[in-house]
N, C-alpha and C. Protein backbone atom coordinates (compact mmCIF):
# COMPACT_ATOMS: atom_id res chain seq x y z
N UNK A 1 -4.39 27.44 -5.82
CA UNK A 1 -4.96 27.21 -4.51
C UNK A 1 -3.84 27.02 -3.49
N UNK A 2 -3.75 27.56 -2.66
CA UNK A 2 -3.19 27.36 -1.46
C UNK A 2 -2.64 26.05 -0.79
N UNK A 3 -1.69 25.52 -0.39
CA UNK A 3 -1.36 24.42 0.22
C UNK A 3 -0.53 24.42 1.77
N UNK A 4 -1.55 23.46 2.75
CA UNK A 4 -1.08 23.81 3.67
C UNK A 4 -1.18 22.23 4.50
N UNK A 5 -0.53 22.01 5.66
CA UNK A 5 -0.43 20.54 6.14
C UNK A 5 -0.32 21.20 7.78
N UNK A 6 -1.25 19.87 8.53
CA UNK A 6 -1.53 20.34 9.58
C UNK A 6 -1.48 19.18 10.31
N UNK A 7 -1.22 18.91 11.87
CA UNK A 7 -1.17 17.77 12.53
C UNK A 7 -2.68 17.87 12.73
N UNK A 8 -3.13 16.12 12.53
CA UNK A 8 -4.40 15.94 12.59
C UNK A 8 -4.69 15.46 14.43
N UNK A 9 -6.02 16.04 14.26
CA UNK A 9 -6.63 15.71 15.65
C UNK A 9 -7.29 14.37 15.72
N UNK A 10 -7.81 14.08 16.83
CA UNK A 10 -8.52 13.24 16.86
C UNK A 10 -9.81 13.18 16.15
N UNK A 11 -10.34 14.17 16.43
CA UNK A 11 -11.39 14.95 15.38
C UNK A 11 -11.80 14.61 13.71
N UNK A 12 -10.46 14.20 13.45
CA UNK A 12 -9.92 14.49 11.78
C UNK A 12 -10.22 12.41 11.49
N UNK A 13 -10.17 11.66 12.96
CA UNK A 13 -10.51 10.33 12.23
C UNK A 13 -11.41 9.46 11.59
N UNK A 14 -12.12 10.34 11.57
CA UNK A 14 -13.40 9.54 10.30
C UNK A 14 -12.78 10.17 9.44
N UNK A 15 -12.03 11.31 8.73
CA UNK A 15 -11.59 11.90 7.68
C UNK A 15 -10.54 10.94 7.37
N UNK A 16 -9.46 10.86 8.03
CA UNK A 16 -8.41 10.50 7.66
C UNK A 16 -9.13 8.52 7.23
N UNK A 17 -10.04 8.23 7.51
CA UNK A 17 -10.36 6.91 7.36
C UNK A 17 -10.76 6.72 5.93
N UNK A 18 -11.62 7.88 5.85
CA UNK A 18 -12.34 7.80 4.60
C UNK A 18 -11.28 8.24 3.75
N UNK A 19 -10.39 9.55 3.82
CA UNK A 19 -9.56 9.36 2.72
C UNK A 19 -8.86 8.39 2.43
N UNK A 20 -8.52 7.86 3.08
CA UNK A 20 -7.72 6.27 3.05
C UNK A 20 -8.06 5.36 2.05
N UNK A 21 -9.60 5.15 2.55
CA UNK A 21 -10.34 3.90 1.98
C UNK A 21 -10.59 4.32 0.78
N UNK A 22 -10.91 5.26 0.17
CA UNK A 22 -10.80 5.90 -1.72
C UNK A 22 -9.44 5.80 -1.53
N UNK A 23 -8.25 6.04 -1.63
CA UNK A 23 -7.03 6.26 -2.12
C UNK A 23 -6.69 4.94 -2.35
N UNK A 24 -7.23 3.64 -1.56
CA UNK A 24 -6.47 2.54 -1.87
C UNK A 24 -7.53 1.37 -2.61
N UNK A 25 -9.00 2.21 -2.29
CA UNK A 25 -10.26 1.33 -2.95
C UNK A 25 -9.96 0.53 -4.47
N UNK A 26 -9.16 1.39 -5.21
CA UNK A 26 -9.14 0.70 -6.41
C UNK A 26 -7.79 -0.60 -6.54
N UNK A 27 -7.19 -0.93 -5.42
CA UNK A 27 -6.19 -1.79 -5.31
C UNK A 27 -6.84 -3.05 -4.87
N UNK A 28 -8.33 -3.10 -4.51
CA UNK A 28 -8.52 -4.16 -4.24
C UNK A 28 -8.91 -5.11 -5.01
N UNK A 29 -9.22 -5.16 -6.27
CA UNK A 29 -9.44 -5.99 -7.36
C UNK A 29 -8.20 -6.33 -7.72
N UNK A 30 -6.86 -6.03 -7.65
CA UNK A 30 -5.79 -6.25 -8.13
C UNK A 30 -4.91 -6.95 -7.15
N UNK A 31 -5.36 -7.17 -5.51
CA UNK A 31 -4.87 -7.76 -4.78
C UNK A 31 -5.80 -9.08 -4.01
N UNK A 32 -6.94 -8.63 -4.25
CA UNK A 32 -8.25 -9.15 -3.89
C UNK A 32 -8.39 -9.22 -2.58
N UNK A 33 -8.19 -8.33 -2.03
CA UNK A 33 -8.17 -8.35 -0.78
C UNK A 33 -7.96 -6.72 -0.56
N UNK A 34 -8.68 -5.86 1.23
CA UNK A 34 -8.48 -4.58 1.31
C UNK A 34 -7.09 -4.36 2.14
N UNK A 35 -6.47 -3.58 0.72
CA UNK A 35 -4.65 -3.52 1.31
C UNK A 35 -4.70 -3.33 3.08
N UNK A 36 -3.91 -3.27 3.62
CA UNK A 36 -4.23 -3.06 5.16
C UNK A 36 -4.29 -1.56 5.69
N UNK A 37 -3.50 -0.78 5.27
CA UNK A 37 -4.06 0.62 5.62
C UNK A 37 -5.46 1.00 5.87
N UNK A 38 -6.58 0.22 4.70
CA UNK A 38 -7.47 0.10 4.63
C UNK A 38 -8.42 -0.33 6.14
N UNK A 39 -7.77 -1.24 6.89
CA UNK A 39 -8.29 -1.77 7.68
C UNK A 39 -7.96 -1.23 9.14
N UNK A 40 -6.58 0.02 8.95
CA UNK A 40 -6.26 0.07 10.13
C UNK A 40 -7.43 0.91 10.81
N UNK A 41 -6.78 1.25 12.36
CA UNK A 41 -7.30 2.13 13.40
C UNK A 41 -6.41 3.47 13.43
N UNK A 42 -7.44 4.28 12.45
CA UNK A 42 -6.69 5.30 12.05
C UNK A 42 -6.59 6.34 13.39
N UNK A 43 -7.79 6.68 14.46
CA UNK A 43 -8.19 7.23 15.58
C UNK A 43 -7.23 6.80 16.19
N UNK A 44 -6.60 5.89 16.68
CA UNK A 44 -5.43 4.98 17.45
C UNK A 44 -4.13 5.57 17.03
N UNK A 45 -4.27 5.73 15.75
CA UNK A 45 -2.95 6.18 15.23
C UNK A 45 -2.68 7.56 15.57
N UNK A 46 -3.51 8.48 14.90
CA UNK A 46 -3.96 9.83 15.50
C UNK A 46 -3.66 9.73 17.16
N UNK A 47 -4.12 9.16 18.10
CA UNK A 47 -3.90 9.04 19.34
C UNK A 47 -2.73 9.05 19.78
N UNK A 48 -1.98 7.98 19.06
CA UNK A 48 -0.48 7.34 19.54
C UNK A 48 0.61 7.75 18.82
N UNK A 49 0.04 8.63 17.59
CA UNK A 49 1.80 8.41 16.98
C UNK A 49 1.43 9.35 16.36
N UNK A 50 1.46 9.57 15.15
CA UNK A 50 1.19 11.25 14.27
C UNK A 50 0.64 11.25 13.35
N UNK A 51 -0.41 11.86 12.71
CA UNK A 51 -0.55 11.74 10.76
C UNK A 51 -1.00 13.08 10.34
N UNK A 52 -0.67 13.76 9.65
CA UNK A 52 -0.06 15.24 9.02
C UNK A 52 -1.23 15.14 8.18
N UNK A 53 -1.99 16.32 7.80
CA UNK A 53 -2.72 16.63 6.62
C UNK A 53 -1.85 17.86 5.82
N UNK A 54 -2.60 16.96 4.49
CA UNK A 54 -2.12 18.28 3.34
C UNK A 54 -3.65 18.55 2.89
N UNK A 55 -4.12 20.33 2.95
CA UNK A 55 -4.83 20.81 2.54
C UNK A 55 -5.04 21.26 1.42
N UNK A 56 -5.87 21.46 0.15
CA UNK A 56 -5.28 22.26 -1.48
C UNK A 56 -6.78 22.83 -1.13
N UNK A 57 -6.49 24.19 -0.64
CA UNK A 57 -7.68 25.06 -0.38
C UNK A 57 -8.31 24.50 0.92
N UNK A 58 -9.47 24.19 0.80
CA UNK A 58 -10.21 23.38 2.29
C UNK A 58 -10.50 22.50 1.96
N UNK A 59 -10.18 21.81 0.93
CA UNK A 59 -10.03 20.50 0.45
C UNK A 59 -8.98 18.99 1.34
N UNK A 60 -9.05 18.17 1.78
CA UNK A 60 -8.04 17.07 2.27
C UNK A 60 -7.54 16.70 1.23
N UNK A 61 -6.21 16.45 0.73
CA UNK A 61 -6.04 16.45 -0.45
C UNK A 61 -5.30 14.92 -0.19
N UNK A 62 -4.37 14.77 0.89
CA UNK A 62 -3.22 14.05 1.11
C UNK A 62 -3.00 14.15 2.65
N UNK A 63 -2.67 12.90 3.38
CA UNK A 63 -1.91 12.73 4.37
C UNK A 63 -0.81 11.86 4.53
N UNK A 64 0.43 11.74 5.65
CA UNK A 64 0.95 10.82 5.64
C UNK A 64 0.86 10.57 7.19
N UNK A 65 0.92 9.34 7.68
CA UNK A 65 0.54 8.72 8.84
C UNK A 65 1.94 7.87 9.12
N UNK A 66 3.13 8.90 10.19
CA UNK A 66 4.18 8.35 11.10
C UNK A 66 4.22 7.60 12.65
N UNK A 67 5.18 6.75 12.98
CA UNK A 67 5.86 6.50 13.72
C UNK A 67 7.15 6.50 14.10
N UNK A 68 7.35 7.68 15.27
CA UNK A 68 8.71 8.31 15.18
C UNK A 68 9.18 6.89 15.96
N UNK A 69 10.19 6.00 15.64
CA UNK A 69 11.14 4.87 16.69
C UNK A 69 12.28 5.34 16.83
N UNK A 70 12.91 4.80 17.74
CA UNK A 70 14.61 4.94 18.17
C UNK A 70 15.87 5.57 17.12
N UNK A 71 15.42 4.96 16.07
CA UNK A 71 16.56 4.94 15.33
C UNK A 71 16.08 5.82 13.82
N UNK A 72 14.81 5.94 13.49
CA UNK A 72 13.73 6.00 12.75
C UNK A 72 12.55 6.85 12.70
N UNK A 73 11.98 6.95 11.46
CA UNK A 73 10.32 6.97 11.43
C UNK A 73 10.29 6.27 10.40
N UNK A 74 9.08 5.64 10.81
CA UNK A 74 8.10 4.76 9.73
C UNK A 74 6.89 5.37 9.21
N UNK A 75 6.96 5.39 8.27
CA UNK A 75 5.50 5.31 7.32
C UNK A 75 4.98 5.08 7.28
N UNK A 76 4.09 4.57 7.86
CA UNK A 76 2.63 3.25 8.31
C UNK A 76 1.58 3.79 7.06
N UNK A 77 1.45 4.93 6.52
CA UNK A 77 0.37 4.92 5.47
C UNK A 77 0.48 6.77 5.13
N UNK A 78 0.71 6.93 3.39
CA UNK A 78 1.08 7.91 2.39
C UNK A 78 -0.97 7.43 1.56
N UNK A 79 -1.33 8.41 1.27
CA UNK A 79 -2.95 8.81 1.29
C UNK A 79 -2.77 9.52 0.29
N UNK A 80 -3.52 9.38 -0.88
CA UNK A 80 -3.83 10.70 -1.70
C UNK A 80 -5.11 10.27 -2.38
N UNK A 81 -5.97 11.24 -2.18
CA UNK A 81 -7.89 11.53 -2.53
C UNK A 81 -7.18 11.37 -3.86
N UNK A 82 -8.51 10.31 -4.41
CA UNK A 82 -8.55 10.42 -5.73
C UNK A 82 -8.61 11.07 -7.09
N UNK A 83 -9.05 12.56 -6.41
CA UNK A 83 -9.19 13.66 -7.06
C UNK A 83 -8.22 14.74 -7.09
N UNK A 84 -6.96 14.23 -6.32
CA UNK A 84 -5.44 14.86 -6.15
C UNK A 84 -4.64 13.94 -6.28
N UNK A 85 -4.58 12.56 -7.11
CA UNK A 85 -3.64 11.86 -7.37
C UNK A 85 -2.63 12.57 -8.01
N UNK A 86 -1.62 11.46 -8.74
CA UNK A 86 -1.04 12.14 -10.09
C UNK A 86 -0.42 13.89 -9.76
N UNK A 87 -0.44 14.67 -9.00
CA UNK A 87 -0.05 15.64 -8.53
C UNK A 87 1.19 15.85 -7.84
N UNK A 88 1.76 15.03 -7.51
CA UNK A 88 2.76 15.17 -6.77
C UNK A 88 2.69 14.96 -4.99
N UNK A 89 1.36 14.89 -4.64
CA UNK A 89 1.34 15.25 -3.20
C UNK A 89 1.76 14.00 -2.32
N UNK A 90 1.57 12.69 -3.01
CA UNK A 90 2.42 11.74 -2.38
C UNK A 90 3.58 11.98 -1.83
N UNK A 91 4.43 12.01 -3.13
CA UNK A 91 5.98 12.16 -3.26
C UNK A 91 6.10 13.69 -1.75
N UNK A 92 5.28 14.69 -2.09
CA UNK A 92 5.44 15.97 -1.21
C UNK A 92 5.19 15.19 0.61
N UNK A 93 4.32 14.42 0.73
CA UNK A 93 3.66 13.56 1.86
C UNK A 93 5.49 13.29 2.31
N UNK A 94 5.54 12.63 1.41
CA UNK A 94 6.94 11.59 2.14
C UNK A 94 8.32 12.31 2.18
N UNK A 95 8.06 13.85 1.38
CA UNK A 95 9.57 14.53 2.07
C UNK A 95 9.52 15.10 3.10
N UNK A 96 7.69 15.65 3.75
CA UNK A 96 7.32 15.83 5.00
C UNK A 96 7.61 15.03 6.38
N UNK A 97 7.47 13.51 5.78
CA UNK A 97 7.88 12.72 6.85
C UNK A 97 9.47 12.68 7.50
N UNK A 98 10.52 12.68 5.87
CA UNK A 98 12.14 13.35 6.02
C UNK A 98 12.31 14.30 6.39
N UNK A 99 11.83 15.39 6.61
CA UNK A 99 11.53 16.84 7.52
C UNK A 99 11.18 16.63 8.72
N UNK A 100 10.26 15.81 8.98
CA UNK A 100 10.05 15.55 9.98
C UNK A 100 11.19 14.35 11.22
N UNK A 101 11.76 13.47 10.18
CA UNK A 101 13.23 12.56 11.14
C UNK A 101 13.86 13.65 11.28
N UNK A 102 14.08 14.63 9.92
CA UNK A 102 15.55 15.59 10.37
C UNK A 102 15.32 15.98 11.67
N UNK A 103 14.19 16.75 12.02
CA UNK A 103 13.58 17.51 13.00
C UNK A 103 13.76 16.93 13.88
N UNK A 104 13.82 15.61 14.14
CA UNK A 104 13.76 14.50 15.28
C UNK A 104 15.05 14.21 15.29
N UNK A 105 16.42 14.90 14.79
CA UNK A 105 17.70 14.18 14.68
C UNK A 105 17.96 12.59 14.22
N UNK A 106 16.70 12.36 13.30
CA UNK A 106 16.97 11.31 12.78
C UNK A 106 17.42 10.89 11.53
N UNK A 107 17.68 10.39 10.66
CA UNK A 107 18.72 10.00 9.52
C UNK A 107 18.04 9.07 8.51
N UNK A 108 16.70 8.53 8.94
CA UNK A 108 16.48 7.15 8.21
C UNK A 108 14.97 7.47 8.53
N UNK A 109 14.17 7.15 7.23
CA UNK A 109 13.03 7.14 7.36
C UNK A 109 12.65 5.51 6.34
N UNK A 110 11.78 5.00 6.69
CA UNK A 110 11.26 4.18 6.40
C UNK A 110 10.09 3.55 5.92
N UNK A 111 9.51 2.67 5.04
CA UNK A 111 8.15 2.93 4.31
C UNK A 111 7.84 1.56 4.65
């Protein structure tokens, strides 16, 4: 299947919410509490700063959700659907984000 990553729209934030909330759903018995990604304002984020989709066919498979800063980007939240764990697309998420500082002449990415 095909793999492809796309800057998400505003459009994409009930998606990017819901993938979220499965990718981290099963951490909450083990922290007892919903990790915070879970809770953010993903539409806000989308708005203000950036979050990339990875597609496997027309499937959402994976996103990662940046903030480009001064010196930096941060990672505010790495996503993978439960049904594309274990695949690699994390690890692929977060060399996108290092592609993405290079691109920005930046040096340091951050999680």
């Amino acid at each position: 299947m095909s793999e492809t990553i796309r800057l998400a729209t505003p459009d994409d934030a009930a998606t990017v919410t819901a993938l979220t909330r499965s990718a981290y759903s099963k951490l909450i018995p083990l922290i007892g509490r919903e990790p915070l990604p879970m809770r953010a304002d993903h539409a806000a984020h989308i708005r203000d700063h950036r979050a990339d989709l990875l597609f496997v066919g027309k499937d959402l498979a994976a996103l990662v959700e940046t903030t480009e800063r001064d010196e930096d980007v941060l990672i505010e939240n790495v996503a993978v659907g439960p049904n594309f764990q274990k695949r690699g697309y994390g690890r692929k998420m977060v060399a996108y984000a290092e592609q993405l500082a290079r691109e920005a002449g930046l040096t340091t990415v951050r999680l």
